[in-house]
Protein backbone atom coordinates (compact mmCIF):
# COMPACT_ATOMS: atom_id res chain seq x y z
CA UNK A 1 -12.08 -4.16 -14.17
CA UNK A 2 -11.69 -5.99 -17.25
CA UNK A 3 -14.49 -6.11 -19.67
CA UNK A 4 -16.12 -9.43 -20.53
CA UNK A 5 -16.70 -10.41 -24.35
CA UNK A 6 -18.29 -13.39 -25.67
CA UNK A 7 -16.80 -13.48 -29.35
CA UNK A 8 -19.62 -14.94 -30.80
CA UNK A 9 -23.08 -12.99 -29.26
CA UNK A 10 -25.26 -14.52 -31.93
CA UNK A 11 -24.55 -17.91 -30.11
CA UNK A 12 -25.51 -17.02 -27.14
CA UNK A 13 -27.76 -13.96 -27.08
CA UNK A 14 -29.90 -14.79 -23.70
CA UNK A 15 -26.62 -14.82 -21.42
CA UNK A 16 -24.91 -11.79 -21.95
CA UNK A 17 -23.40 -9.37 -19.26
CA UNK A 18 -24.24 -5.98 -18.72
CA UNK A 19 -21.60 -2.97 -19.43
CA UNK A 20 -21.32 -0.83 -16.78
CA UNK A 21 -20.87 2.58 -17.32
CA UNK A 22 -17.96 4.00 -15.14
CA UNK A 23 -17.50 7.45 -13.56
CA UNK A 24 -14.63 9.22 -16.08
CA UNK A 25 -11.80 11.14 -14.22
CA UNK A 26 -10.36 14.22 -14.93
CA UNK A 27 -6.91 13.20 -13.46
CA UNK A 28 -4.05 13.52 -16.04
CA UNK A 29 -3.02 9.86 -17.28
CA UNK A 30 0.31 8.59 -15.61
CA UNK A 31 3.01 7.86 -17.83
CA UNK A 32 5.30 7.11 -15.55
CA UNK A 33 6.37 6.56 -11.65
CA UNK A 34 9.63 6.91 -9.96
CA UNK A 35 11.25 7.42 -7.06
CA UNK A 36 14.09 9.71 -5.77
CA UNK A 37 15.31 10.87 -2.32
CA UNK A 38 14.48 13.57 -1.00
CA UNK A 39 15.78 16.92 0.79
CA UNK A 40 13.53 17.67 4.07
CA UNK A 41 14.67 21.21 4.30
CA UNK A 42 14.35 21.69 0.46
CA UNK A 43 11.01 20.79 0.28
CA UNK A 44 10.06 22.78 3.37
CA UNK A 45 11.76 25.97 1.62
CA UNK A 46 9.68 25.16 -1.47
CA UNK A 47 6.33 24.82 0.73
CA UNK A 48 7.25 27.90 2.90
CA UNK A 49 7.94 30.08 -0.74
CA UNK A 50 4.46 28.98 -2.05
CA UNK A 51 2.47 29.81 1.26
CA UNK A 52 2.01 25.69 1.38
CA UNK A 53 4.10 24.66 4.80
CA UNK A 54 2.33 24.22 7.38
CA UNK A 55 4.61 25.13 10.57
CA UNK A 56 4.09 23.15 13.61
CA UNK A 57 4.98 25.27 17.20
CA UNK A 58 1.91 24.06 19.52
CA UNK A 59 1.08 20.50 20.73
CA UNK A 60 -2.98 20.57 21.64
CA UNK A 61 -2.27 18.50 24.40
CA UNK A 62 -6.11 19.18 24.98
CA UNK A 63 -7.38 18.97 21.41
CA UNK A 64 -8.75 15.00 21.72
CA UNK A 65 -10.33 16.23 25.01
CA UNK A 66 -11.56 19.71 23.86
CA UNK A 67 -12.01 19.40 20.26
CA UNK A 68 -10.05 22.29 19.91
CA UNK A 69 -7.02 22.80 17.27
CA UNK A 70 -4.55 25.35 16.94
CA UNK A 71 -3.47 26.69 13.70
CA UNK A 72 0.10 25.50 14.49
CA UNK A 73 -0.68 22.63 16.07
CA UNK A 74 -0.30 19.13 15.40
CA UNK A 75 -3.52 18.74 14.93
CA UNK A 76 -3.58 21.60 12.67
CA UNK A 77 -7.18 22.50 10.51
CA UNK A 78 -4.65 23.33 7.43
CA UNK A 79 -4.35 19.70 6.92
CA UNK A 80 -7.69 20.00 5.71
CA UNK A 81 -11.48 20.03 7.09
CA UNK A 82 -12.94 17.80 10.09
CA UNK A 83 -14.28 15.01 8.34
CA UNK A 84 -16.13 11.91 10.21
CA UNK A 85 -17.90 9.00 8.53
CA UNK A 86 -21.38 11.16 8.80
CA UNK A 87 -19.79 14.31 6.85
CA UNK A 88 -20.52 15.01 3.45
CA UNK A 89 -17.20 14.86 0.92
CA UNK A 90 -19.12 17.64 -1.41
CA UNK A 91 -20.11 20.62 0.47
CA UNK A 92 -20.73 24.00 -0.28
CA UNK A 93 -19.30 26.68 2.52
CA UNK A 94 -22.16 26.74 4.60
CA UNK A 95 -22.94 23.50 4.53
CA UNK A 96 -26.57 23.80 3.44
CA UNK A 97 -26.32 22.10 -0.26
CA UNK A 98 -24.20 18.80 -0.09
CA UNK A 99 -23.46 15.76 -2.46
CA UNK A 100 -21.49 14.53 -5.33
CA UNK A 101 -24.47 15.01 -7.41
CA UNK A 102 -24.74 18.26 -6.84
CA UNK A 103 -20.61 19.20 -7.54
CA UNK A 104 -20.43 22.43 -8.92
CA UNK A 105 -23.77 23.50 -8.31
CA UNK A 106 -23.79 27.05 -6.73
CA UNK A 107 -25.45 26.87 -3.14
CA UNK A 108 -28.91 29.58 -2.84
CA UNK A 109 -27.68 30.32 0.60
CA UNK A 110 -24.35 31.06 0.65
CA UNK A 111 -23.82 31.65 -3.22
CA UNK A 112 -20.56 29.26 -3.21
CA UNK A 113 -19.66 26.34 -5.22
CA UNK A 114 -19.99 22.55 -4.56
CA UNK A 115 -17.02 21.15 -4.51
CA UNK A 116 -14.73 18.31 -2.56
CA UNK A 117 -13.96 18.87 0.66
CA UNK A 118 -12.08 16.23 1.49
CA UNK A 119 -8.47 16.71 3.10
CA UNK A 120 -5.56 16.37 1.03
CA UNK A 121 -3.22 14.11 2.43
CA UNK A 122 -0.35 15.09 0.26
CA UNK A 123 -0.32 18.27 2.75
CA UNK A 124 2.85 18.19 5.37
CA UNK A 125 3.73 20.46 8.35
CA UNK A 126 7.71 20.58 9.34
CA UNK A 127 8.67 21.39 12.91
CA UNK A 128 11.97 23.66 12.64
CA UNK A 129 14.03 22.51 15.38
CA UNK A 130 17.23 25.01 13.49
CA UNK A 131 20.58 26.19 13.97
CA UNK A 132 20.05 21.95 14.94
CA UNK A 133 20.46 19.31 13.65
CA UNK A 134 19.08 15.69 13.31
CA UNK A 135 20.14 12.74 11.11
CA UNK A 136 17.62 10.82 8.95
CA UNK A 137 16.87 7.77 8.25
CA UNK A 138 18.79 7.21 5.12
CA UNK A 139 21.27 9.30 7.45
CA UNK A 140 21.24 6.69 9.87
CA UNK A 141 21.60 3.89 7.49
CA UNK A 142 24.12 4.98 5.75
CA UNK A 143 25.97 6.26 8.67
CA UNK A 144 25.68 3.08 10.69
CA UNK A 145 28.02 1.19 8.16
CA UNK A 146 30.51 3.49 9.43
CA UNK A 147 30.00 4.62 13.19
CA UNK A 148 29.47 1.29 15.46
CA UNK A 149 27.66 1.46 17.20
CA UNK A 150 25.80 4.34 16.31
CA UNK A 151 22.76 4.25 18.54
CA UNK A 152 25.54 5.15 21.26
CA UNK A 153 25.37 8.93 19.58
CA UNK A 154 22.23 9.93 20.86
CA UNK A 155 21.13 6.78 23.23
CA UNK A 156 23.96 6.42 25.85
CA UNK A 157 26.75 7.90 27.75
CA UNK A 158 29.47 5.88 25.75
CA UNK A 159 32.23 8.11 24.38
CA UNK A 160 32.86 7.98 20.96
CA UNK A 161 35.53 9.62 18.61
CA UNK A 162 34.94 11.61 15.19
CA UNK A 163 36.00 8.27 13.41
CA UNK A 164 33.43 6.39 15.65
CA UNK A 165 36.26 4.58 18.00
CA UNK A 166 35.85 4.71 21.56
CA UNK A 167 37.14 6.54 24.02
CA UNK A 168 37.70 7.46 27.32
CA UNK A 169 36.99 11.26 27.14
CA UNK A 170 35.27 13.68 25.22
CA UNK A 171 32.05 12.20 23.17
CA UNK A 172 30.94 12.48 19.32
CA UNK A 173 27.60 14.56 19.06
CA UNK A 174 25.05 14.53 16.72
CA UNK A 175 26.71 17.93 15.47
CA UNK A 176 30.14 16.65 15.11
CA UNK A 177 28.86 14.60 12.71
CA UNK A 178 27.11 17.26 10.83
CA UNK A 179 29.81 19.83 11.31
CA UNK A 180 32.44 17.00 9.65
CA UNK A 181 30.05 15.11 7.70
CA UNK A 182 31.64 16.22 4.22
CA UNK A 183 35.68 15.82 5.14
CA UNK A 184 35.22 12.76 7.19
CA UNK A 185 32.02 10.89 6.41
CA UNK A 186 30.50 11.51 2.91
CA UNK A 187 33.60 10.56 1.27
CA UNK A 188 32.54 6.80 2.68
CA UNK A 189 28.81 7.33 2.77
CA UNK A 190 28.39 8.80 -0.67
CA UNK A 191 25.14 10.30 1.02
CA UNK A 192 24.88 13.44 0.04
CA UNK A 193 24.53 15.88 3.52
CA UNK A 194 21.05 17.41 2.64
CA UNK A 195 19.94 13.64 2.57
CA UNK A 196 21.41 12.79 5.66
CA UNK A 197 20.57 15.56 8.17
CA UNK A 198 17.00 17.93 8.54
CA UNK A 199 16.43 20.64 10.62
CA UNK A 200 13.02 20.59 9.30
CA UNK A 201 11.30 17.61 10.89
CA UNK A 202 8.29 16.30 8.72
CA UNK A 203 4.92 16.05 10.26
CA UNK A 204 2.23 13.96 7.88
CA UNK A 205 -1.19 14.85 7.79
CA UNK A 206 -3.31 14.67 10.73
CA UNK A 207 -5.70 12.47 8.58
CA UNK A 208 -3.73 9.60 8.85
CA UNK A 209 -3.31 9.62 12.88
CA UNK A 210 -6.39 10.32 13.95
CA UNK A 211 -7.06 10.27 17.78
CA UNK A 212 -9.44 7.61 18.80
CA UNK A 213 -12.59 7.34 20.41
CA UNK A 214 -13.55 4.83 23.06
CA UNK A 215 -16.70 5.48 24.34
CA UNK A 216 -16.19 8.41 26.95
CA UNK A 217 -12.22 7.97 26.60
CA UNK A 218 -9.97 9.49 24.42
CA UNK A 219 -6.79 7.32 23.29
CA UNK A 220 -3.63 9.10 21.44
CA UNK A 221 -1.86 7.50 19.08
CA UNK A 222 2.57 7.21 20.12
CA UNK A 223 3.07 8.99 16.71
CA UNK A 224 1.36 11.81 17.61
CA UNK A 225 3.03 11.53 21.64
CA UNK A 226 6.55 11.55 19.68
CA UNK A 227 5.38 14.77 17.61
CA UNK A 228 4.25 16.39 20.98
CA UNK A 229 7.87 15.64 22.61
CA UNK A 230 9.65 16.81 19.66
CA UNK A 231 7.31 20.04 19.31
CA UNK A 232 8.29 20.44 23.70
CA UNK A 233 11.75 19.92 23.56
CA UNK A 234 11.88 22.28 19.72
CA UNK A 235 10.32 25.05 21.92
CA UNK A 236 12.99 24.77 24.95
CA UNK A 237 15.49 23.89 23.29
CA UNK A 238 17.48 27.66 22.91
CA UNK A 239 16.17 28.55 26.03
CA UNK A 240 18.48 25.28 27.40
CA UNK A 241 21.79 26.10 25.56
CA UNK A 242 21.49 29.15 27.10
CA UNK A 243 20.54 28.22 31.00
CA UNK A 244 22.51 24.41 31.06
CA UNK A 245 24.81 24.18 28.56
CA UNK A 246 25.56 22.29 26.25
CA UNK A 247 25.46 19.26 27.55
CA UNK A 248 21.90 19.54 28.27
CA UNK A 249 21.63 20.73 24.66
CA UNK A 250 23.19 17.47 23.24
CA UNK A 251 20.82 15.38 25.49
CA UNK A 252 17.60 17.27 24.33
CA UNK A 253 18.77 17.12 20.83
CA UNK A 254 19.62 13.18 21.40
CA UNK A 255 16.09 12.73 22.63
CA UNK A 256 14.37 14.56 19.54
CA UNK A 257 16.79 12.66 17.33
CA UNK A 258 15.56 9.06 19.06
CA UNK A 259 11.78 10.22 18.65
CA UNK A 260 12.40 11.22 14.87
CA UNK A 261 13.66 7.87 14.64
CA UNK A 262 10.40 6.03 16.08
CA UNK A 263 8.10 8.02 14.16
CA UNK A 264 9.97 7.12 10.93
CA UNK A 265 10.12 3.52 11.98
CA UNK A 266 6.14 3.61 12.48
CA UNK A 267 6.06 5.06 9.24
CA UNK A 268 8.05 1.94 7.78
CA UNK A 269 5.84 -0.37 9.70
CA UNK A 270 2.52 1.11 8.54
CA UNK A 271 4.04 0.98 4.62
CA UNK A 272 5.59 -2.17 4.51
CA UNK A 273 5.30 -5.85 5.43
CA UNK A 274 2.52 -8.10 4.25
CA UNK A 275 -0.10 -6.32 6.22
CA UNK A 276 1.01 -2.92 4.97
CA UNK A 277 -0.44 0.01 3.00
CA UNK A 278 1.57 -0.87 0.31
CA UNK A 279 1.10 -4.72 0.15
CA UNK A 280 -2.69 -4.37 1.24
CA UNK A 281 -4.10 -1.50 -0.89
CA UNK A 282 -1.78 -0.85 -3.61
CA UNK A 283 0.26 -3.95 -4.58
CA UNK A 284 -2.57 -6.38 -4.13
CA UNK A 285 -6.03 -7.22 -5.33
CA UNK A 286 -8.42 -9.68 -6.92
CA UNK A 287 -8.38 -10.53 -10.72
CA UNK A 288 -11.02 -11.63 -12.55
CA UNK A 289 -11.53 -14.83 -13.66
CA UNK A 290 -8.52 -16.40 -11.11
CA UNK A 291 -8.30 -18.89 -8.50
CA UNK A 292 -5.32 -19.41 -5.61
CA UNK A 293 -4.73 -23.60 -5.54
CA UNK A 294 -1.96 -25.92 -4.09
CA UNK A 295 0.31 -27.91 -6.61
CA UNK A 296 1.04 -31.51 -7.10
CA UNK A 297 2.92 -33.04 -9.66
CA UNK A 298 0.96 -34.76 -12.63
CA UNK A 299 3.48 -37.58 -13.92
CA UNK A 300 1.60 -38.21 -16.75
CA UNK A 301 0.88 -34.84 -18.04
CA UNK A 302 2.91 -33.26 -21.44
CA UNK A 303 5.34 -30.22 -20.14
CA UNK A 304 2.67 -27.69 -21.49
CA UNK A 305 -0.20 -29.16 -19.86
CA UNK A 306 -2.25 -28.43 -16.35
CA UNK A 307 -4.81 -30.04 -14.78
CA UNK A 308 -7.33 -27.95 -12.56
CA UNK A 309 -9.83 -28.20 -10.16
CA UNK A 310 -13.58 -29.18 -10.49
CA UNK A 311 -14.30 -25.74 -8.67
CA UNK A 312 -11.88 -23.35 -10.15
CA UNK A 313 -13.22 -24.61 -13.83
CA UNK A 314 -16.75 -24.54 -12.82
CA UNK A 315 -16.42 -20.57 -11.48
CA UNK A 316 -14.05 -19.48 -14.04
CA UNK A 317 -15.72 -20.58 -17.04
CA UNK A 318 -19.05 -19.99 -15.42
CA UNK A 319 -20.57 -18.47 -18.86
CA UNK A 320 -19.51 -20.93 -21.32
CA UNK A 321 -20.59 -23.82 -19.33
CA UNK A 322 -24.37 -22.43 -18.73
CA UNK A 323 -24.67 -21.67 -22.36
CA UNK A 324 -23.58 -24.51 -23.56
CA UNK A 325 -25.98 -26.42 -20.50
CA UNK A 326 -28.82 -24.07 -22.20
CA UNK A 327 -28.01 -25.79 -25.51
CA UNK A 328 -27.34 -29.00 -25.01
CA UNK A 329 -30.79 -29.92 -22.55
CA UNK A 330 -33.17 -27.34 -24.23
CA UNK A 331 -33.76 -25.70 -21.07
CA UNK A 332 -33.93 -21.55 -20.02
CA UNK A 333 -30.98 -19.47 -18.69
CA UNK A 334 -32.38 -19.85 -16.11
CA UNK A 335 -33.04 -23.06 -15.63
CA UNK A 336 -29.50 -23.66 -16.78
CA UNK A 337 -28.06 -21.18 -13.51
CA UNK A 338 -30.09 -23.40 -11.08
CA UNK A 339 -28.47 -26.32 -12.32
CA UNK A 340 -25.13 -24.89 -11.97
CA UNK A 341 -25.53 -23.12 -8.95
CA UNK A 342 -26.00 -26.52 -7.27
CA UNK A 343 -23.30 -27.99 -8.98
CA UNK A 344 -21.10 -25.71 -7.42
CA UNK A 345 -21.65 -27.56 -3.96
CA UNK A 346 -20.63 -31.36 -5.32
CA UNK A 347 -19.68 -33.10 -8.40
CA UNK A 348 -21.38 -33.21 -11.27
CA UNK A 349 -21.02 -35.08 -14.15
CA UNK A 350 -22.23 -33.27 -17.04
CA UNK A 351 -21.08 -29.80 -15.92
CA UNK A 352 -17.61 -32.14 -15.90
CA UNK A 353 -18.06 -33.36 -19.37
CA UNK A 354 -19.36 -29.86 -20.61
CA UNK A 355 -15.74 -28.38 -19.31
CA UNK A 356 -13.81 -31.13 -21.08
CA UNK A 357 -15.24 -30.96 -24.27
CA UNK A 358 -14.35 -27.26 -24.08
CA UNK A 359 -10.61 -28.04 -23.30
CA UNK A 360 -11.13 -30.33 -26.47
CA UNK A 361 -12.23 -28.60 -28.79
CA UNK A 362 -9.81 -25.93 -31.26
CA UNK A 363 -6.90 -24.89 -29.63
CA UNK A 364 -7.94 -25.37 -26.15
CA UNK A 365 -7.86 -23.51 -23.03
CA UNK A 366 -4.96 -21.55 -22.24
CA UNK A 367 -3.75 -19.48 -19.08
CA UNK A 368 -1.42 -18.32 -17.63
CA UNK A 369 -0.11 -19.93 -13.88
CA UNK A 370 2.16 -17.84 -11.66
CA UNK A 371 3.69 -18.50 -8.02
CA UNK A 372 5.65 -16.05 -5.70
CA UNK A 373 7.95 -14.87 -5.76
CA UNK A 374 8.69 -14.45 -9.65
CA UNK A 375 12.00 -14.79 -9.59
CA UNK A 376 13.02 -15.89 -13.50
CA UNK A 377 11.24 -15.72 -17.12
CA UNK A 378 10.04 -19.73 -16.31
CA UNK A 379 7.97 -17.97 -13.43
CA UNK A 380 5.19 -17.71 -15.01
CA UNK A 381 4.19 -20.12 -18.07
CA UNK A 382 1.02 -20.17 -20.23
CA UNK A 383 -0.18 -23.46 -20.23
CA UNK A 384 -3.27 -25.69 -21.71
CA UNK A 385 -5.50 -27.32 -19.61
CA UNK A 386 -6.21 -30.88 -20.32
CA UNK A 387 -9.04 -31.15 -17.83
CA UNK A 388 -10.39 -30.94 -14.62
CA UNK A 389 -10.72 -33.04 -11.49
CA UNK A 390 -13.16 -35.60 -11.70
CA UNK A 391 -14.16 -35.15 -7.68
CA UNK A 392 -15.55 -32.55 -6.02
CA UNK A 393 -12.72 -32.13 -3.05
CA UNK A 394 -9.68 -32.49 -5.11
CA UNK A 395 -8.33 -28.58 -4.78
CA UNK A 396 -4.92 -29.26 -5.91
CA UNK A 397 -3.95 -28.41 -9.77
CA UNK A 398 -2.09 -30.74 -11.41
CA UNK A 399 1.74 -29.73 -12.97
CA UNK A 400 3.93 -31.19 -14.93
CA UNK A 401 7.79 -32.24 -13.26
CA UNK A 402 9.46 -30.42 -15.92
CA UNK A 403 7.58 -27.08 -15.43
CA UNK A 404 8.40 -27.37 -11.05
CA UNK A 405 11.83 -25.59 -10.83
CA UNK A 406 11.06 -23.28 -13.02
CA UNK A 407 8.14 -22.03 -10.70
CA UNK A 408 10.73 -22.83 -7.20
CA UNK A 409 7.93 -25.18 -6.32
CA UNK A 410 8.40 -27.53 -3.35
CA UNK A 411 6.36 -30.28 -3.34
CA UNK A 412 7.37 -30.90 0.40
CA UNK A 413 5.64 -27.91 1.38
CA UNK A 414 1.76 -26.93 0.56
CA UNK A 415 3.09 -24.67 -2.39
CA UNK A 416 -0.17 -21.98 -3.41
CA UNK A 417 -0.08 -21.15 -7.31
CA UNK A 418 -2.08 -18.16 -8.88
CA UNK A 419 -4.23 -19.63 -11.79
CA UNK A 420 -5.66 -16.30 -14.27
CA UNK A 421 -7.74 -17.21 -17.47
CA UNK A 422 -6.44 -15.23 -20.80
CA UNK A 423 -7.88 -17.33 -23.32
CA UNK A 424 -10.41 -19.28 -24.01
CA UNK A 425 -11.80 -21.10 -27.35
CA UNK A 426 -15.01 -19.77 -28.28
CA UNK A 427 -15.14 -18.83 -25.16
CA UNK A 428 -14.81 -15.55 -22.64
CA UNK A 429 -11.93 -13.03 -22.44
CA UNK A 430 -10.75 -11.05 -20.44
């Protein structure tokens, strides 16, 4: 949240905001984020050597029903306490003292510390479905430019050969591949094998696929159905080379492979996409003083100019134009937030002129404008405004031709802009 200052205060004393005091982390700062692949089996050797991995053996078929979890389980307590929206996040052990005002107290009862219990999400179990096999999904990606069809591997009875040709006998398994992946397939994947293949099947925390409650009914969610048929099928699955062969082997070890594959696609559905995790909650998010408008082209404007809504001036320059109301009519603060508060619902003259004369007056109004995709350094120009509407239902900003292609705009199409105040003369920033 960006902090407002009004560069002159002696000006206009009565109208001042209020700085808000915010809660101070003791996180480390970030310097820096990136991104590599990563090694299933690695990192469940470096979990299992810090007494971190949570191994997954059990399914609690019955745990939505009972309430029950097994250590092992996919429902496991290690991924971190029982938590509903009535729980406390600070607890001591016994529950008796509770709070975030009271972290780090020590509880009279029990003698233990306040302190977060919330469940760490970062926490993963692995099911260990070893001496097997299965091919992930930057293994299948990269693999799929080279066996075609691959889906025919582990989802039908076609017969396929090493070099993924068919063929009318023998079939390629899912351990062909891995036994030949370096001589015959890295050398075109350039995927390294340890990226391509686990035997060490990630679970996430239970946290984020919760089972749901409907009343008196209990509804599971098809993650947590593909865990509990990969957990089944892990648990038979020696037993099975041993009683029916192999090629029952090969059709187990197809099936786990296909439900791997549909858990990591719901994983790529709940990240990605415009209604993702990513897009929704980390990528996105208001600004302060900004407004989302359609274009139009304003012939007569200068290639640095903009013309903006009645609305979008009236909200993001709220401050300036109430003190300078205050000033100009003699009246109160508040007096002067009545009057614009109405404004706000039709078109008002002098709230009009008190915006122009701003744009007037030194160097202007600047800000920056911005539509999606940025795809060049003309994506996003700081312009002047010149004005705003003079009507009320006129939501459309005003652009200059010569400033269009450099923002993609398409006038044939309702093209949305982002408008974001950075300066203002005499004025707020942000």
């Amino acid at each position: 949240m960006g902090q407002i200052v009004i560069d002159n205060e002696k000006e206009y004393p009565l109208f001042q905001r209020q700085q808000v005091e915010h809660y101070k982390s003791n996180a480390p700062k970030i310097k820096a984020v990136r991104m590599k692949m990563i090694s299933h089996d690695e990192v469940y050797a470096k979990l299992k050597k810090e007494g971190k991995n949570i191994d997954i053996t059990n399914v609690d078929f019955e745990m939505p029903k009972t309430g029950r979890k097994t250590i092992d389980g996919i429902f496991s307590p290690l991924f971190g306490p029982e938590n509903d929206n009535d729980a406390p996040l600070f607890s001591c052990e016994c529950h008796a003292t509770t709070g975030s005002a009271r972290a780090g107290h020590v509880c009279p009862k029990c003698g233990t510390e306040v302190r977060s219990v919330e469940a760490d999400l970062r926490l993963v179990g692995h099911i260990d479905i070893a001496p097997y096999y299965v091919m992930t999904y930057h293994g299948i990606n990269a693999l799929s430019k080279v066996i075609k069809p691959l889906d025919a591997v582990y989802t039908t009875t076609s017969k396929i050969d090493i070099k993924g040709r068919l063929v009318k006998d023998g079939k390629l398994t899912i351990m062909d591949i891995y036994n030949n992946y370096d001589e015959v397939y890295y050398p075109l994947t350039k995927l390294k094998k340890k990226y391509a293949f686990c035997s060490k099947i990630p679970v996430y925390s239970a946290k984020l696929r919760p089972f749901i409650k409907n009343g008196m009914s209990v509804s599971v969610l098809d993650v947590n159905t593909k865990y509990e048929s990969i957990v089944t099928m892990r648990r038979d699955l020696l037993s099975i080379s041993k009683i029916h062969g192999q090629l029952q082997t090969q059709r187990t070890l197809n099936q786990i492979q296909q439900d791997f594959i549909a858990i990591c696609d719901h994983i790529k559905t709940q990240l990605g996409g415009k209604t993702g995790i990513i897009r929704r909650f980390m990528a996105s998010g208001r600004v302060d003083y900004s407004s989302r408008v359609v274009i139009k082209t304003g012939p007569t404007l200068r290639p640095n100019e903009i013309e903006i809504p009645y609305t979008t001036a009236m909200i993001c320059y709220e401050e300036d134009i109430v003190n300078r109301y205050h000033r100009i009519y003699g009246c109160s603060i508040a007096e002067a937030l009545s009057a614009f508060n109405a404004a706000l619902y039709y078109y008002d003259p002098n709230f009009a002129n008190i915006f122009n004369d701003i744009c007037k007056e030194g160097n202007g109004l600047w800000t920056l404008i911005n539509r999606n995709p940025t795809i060049n350094e003309k994506g996003t120009p700081f312009v002047k405004i010149k004005k705003c509407h003079n009507v009320y239902n006129d939501f459309t900003m005003d652009l200059p031709p010569d400033i269009l292609t450099g923002l993609g705009a398409d006038l044939a199409k309702a093209t949305s802009l982002s408008h974001q105040v950075r300066y203002a003369s005499n004025s707020v920033q942000e």
